[in-house]
N, C-alpha and C. Protein backbone atom coordinates (compact mmCIF):
# COMPACT_ATOMS: atom_id res chain seq x y z
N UNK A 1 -8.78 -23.11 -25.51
CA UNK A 1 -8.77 -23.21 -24.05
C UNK A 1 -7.57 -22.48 -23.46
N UNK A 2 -6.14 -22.61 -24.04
CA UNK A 2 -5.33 -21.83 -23.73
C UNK A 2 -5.69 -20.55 -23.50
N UNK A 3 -5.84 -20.24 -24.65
CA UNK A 3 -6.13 -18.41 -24.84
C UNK A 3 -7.15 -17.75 -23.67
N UNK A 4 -8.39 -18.98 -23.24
CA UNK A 4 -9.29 -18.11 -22.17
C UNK A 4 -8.43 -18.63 -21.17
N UNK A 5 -7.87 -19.17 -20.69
CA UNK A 5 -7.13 -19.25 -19.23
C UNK A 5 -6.30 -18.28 -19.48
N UNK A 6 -5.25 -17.66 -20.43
CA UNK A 6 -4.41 -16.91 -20.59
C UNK A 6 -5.29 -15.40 -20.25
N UNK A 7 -6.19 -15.36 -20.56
CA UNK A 7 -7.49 -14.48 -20.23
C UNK A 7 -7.52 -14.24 -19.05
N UNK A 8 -7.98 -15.36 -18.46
CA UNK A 8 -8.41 -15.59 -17.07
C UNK A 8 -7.21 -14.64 -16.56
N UNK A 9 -5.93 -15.36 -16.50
CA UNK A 9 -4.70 -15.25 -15.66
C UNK A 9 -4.61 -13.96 -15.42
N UNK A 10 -4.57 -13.21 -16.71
CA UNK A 10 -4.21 -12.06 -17.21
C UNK A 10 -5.38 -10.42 -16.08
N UNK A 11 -6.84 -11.41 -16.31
CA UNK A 11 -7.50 -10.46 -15.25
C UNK A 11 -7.32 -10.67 -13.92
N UNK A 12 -6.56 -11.97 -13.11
CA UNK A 12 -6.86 -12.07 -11.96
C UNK A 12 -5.78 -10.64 -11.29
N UNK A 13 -6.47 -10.07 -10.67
CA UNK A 13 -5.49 -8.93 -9.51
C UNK A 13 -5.88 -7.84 -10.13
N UNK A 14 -6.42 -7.82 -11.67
CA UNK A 14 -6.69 -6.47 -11.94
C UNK A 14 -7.71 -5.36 -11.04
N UNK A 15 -7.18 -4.27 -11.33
CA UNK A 15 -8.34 -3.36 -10.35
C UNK A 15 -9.78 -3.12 -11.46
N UNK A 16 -10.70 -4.16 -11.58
CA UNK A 16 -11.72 -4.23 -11.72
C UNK A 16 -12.94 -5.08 -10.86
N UNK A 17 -12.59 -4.42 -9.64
CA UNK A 17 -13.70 -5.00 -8.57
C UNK A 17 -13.56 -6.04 -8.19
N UNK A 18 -12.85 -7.02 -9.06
CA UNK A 18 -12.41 -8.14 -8.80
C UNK A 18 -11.99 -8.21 -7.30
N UNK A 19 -11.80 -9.91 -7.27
CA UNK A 19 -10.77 -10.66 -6.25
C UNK A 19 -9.01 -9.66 -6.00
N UNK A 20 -9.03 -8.80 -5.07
CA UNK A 20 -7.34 -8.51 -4.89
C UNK A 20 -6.27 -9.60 -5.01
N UNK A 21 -5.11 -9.03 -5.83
CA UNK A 21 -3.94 -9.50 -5.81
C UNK A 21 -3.21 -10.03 -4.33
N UNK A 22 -3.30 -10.82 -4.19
CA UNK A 22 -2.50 -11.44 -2.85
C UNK A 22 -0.99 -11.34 -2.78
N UNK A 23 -0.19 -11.52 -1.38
CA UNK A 23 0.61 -11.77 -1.63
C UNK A 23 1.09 -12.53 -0.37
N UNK A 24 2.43 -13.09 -0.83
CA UNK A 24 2.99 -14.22 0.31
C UNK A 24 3.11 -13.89 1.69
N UNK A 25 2.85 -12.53 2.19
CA UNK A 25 3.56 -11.80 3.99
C UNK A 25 2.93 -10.40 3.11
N UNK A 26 2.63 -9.89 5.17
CA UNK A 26 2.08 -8.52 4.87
C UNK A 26 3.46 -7.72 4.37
N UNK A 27 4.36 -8.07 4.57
CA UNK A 27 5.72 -7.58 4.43
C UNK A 27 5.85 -7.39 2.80
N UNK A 28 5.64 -8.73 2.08
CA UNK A 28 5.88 -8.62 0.35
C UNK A 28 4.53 -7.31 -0.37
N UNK A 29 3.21 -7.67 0.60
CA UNK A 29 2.13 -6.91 0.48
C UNK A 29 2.54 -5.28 0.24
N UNK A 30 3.50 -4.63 1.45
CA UNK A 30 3.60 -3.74 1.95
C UNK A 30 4.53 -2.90 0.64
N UNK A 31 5.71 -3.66 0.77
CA UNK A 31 6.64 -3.42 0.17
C UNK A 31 6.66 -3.43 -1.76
N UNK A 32 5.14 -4.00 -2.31
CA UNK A 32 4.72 -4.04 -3.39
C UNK A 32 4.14 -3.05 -3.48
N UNK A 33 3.60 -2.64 -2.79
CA UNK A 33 2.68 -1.45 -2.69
C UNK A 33 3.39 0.01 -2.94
N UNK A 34 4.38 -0.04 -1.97
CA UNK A 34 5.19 1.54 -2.09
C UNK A 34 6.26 1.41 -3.54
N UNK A 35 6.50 0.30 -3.96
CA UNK A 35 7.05 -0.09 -5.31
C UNK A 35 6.22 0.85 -6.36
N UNK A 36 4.82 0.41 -6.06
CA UNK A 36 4.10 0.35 -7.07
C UNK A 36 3.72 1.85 -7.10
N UNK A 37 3.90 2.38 -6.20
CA UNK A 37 3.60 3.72 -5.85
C UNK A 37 4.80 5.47 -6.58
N UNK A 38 5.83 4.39 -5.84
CA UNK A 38 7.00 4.95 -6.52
C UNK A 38 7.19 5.27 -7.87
N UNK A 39 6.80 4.07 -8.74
CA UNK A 39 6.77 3.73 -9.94
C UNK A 39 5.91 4.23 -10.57
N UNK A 40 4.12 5.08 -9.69
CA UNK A 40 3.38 5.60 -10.61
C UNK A 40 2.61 4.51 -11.11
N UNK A 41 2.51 2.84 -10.80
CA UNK A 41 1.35 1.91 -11.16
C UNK A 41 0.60 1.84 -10.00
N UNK A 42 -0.92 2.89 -10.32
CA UNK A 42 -1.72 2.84 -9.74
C UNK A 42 -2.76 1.55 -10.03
N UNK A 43 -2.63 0.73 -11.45
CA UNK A 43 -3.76 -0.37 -11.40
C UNK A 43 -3.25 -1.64 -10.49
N UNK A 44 -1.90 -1.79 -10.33
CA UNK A 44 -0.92 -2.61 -9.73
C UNK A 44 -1.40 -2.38 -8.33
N UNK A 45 -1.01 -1.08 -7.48
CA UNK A 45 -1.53 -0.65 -6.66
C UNK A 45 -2.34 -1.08 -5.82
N UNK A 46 -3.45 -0.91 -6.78
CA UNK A 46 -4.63 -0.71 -6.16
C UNK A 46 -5.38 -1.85 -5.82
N UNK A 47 -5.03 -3.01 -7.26
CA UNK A 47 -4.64 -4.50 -7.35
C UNK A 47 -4.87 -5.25 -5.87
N UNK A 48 -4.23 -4.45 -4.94
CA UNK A 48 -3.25 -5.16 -3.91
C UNK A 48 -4.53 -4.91 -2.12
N UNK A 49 -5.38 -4.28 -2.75
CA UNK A 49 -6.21 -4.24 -2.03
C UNK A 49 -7.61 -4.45 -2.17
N UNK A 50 -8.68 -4.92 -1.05
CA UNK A 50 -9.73 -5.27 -1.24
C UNK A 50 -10.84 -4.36 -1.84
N UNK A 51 -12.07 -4.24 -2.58
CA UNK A 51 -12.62 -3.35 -3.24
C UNK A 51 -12.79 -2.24 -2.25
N UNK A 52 -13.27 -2.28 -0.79
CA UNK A 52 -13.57 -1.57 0.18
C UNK A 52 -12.29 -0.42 0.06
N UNK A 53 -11.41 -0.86 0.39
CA UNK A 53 -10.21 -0.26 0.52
C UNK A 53 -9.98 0.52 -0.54
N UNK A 54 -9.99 0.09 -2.32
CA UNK A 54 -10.06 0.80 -3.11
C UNK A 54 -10.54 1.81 -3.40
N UNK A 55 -12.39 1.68 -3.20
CA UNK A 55 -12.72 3.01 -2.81
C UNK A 55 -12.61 3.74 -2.08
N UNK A 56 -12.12 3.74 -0.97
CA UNK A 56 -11.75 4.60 -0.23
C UNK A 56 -10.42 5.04 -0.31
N UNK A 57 -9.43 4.58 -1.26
CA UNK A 57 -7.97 5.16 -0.89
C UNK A 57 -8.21 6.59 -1.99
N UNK A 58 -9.04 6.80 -2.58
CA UNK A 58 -8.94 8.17 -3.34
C UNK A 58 -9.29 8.62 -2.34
N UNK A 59 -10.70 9.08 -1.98
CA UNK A 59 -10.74 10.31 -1.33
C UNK A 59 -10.16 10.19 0.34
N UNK A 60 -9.56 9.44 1.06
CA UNK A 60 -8.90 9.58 1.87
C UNK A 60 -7.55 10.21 1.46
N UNK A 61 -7.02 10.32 0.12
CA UNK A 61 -6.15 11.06 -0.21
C UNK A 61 -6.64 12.56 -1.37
N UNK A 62 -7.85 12.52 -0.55
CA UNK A 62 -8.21 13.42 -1.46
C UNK A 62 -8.29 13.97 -2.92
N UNK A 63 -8.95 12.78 -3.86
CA UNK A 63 -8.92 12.55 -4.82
C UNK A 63 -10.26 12.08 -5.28
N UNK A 64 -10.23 11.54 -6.70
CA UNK A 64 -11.40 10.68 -6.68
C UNK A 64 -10.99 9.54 -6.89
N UNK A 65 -10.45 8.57 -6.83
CA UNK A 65 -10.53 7.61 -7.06
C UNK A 65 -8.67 6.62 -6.48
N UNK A 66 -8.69 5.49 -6.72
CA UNK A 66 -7.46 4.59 -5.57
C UNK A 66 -6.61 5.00 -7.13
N UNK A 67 -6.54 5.07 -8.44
CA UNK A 67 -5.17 5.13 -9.24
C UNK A 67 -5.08 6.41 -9.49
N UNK A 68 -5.94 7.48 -9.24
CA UNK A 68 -5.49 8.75 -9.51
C UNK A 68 -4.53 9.11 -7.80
N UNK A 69 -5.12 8.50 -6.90
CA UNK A 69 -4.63 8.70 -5.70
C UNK A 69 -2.65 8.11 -5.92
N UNK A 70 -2.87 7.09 -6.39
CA UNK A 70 -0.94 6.41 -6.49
C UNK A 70 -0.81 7.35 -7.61
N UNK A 71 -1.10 8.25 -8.95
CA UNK A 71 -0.34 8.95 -9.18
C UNK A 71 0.08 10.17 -8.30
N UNK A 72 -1.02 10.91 -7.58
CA UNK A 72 -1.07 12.38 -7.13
C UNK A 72 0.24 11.66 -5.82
N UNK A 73 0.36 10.62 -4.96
CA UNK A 73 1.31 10.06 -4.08
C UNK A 73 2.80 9.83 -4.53
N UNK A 74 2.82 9.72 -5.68
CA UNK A 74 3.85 8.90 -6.75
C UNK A 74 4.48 10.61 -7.29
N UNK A 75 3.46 11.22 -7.46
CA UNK A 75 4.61 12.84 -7.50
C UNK A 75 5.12 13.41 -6.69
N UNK A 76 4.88 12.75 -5.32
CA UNK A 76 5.60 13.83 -4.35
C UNK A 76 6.87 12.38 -3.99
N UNK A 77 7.19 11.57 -4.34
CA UNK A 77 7.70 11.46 -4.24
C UNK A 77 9.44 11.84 -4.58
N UNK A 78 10.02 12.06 -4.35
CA UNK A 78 11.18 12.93 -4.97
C UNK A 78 12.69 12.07 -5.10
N UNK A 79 13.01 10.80 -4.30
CA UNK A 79 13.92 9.89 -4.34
C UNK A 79 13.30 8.79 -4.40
N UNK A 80 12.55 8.37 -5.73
CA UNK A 80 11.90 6.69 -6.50
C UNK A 80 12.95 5.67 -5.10
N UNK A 81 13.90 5.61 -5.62
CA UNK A 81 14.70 4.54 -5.29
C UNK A 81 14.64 4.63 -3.49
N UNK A 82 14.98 5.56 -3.10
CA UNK A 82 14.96 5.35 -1.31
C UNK A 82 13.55 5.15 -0.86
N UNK A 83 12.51 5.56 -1.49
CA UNK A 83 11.30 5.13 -1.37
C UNK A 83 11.23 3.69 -0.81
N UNK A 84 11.35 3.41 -2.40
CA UNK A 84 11.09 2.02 -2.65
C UNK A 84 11.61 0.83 -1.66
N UNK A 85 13.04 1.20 -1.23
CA UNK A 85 13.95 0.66 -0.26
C UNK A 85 13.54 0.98 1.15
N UNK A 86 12.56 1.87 1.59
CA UNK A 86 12.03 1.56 3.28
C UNK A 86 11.55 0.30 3.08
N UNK A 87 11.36 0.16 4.75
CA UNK A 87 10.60 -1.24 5.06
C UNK A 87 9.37 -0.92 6.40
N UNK A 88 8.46 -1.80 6.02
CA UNK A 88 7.58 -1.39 7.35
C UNK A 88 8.30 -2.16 8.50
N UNK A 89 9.09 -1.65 9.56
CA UNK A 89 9.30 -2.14 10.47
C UNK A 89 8.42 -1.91 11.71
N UNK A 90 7.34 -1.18 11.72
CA UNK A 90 6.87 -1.04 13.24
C UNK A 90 5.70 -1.78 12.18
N UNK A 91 5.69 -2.90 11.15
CA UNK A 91 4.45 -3.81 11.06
C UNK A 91 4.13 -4.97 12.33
N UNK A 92 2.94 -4.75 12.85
CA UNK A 92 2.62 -5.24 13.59
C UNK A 92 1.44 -6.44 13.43
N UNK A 93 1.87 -7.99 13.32
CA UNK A 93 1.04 -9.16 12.88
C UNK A 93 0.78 -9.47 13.89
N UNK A 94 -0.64 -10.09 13.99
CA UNK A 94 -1.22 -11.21 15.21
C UNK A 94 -1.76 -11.97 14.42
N UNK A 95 -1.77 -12.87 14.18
CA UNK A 95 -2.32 -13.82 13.46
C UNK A 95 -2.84 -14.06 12.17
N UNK A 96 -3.77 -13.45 11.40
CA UNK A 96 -4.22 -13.39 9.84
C UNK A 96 -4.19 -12.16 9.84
N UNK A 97 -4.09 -11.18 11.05
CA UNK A 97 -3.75 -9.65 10.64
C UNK A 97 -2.79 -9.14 11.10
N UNK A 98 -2.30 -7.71 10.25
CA UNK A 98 -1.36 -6.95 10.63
C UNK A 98 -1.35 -5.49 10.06
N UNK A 99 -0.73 -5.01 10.44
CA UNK A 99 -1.51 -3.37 10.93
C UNK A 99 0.30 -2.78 10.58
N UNK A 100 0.30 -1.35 9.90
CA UNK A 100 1.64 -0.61 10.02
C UNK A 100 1.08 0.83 10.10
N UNK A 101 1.27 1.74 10.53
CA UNK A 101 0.78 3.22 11.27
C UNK A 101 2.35 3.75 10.51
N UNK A 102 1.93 5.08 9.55
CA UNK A 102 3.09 5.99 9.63
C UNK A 102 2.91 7.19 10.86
N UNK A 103 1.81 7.08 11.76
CA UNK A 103 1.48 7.60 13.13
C UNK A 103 2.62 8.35 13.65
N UNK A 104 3.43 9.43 13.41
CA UNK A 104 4.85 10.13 13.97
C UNK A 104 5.79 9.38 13.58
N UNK A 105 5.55 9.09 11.90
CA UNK A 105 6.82 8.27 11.46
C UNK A 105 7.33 7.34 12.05
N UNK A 106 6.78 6.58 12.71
CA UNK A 106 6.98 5.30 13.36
C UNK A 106 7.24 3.85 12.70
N UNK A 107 5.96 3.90 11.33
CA UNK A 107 5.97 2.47 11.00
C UNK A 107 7.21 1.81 9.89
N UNK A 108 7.64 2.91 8.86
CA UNK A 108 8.31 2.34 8.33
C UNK A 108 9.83 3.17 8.33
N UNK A 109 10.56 2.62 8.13
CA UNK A 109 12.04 2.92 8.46
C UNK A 109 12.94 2.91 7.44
N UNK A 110 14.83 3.00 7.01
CA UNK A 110 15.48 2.22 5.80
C UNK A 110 15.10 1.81 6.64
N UNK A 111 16.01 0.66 5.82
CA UNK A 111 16.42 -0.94 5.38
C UNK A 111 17.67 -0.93 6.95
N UNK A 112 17.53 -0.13 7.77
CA UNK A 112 19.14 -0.42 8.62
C UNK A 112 18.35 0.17 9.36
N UNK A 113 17.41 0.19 9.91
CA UNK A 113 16.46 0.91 11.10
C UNK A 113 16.98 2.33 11.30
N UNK A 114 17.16 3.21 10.63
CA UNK A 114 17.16 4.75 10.35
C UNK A 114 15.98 5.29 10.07
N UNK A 115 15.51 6.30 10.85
CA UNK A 115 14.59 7.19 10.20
C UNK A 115 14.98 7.80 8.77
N UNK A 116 13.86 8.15 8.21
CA UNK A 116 13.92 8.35 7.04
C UNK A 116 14.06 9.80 6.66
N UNK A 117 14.71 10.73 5.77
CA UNK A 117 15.22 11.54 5.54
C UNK A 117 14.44 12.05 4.35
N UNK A 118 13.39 11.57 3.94
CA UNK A 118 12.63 12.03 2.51
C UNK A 118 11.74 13.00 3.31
N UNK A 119 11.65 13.87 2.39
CA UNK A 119 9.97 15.00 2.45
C UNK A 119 9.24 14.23 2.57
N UNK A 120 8.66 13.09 1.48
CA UNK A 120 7.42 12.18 1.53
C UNK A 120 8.20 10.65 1.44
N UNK A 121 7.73 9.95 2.60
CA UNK A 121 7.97 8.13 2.67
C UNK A 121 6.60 7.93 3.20
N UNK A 122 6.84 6.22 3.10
CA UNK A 122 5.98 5.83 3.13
C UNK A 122 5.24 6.02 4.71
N UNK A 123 5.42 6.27 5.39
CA UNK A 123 4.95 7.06 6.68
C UNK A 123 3.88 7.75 6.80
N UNK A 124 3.82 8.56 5.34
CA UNK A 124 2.92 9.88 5.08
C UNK A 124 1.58 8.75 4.26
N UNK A 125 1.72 7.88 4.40
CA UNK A 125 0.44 6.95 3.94
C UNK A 125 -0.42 7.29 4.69
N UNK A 126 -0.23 7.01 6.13
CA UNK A 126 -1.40 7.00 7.11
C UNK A 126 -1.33 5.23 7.88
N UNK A 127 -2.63 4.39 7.82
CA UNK A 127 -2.46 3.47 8.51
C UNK A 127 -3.13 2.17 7.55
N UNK A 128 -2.53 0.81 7.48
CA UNK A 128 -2.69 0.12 6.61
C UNK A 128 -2.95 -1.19 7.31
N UNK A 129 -4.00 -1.47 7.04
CA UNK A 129 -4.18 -3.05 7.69
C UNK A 129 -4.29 -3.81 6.64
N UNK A 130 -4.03 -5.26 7.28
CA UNK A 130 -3.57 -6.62 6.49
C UNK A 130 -4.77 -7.21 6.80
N UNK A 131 -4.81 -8.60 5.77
CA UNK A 131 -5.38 -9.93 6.63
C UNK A 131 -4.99 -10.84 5.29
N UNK A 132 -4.91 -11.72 6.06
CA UNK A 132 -4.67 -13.47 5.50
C UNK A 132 -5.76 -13.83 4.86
N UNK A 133 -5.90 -13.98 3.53
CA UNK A 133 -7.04 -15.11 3.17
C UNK A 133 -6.15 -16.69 2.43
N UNK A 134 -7.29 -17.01 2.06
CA UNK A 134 -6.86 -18.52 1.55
C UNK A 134 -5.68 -18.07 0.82
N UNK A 135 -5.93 -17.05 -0.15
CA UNK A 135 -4.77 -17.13 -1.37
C UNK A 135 -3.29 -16.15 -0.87
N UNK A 136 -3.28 -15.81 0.30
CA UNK A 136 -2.73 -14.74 0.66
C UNK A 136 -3.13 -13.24 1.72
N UNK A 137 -1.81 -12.33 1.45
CA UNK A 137 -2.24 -11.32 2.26
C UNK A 137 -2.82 -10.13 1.24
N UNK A 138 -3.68 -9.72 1.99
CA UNK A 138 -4.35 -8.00 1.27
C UNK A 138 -4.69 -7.48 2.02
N UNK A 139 -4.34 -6.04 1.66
CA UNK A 139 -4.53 -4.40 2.11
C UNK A 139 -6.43 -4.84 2.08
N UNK A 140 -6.20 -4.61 3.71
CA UNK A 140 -7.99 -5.14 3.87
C UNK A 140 -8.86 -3.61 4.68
N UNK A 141 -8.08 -2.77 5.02
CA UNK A 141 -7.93 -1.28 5.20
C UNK A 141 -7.51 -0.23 5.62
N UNK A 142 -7.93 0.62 5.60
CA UNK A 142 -6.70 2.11 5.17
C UNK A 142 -7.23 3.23 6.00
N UNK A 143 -7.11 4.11 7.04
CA UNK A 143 -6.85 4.96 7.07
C UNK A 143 -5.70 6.77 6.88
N UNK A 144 -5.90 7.33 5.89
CA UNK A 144 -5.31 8.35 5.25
C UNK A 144 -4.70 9.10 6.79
N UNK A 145 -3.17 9.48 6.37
CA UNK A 145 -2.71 10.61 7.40
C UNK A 145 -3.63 11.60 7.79
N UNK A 146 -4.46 12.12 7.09
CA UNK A 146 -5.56 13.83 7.39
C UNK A 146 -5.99 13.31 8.27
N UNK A 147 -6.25 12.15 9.14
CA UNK A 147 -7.11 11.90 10.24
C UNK A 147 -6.20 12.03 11.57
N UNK A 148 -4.76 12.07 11.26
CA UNK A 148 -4.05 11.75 12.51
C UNK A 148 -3.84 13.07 13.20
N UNK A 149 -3.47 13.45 14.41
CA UNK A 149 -3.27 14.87 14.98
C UNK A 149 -1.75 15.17 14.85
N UNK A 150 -1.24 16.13 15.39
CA UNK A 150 0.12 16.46 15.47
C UNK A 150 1.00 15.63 16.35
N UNK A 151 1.95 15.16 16.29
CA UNK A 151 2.41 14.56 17.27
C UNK A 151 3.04 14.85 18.68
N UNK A 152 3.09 16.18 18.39
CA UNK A 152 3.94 17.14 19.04
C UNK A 152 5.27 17.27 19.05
N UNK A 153 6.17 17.67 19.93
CA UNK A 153 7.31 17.99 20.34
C UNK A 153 8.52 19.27 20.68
């Protein structure tokens, strides 16, 4: 009995169509995500969102599929560590949902409300919605930057 619960445990969050990995705030959600990204764990990743979302985060990043997409994202990254250390500050919650837009580099920021100084942050995602279920929050969907226009200036 051990061993199949140890089973069990072991598949819950995996990216096999399954139930998504939850987490405590769209904030821990958010911030697991560009971790996981940084780091090149696309099953972690991808984990973190609902199946809908999964399929679609490849070819919205022009790929085939949501873990080839966190590697091809995970190489342009060029500073792992300052990555990892933005925060979504223009995340925006109303109730079981919440929404962050890298929309003209707006949504996520450092850690000290500075714009960010990387070639690629998490900004260059595009747009990420939340929602609350029983067990937590999950990436419930995604629109890719290629959809947004120029911002101007």
């Amino acid at each position: 009995m051990v061993v199949a619960l140890g089973a069990f445990v072991a598949a819950c969050g995996e990216d096999d169509g399954g139930s998504p990995r939850t987490a405590a705030t769209p904030q821990d959600a958010l911030t697991r995500l560009t971790g996981y990204i940084a780091d090149d764990k696309g099953k972690e990743a991808c984990a973190l969102m609902i199946t809908a979302v999964r399929e679609k985060f490849g070819p919205e990043n022009d790929v085939k599929d949501c873990e080839t997409a966190v590697s091809s994202l995970s190489s342009q990254v060029t500073d792992k560590k300052a990555y990892r250390e933005m925060v979504p500050s223009g995340l925006e919650v109303d109730g079981d949902t919440a929404e962050v837009s890298g929309y003209c580099g707006d949504g996520w920021t450092n850690a000290d409300g500075s714009r960010s100084k990387l070639k690629f942050d998490p900004n260059d995602l595009g747009t990420l919605t939340l929602r609350k279920d029983d067990g937590g929050w999950v990436i419930s969907d995604y629109t890719g930057q290629k959809h947004y226009s120029s911002c101007g200036g």
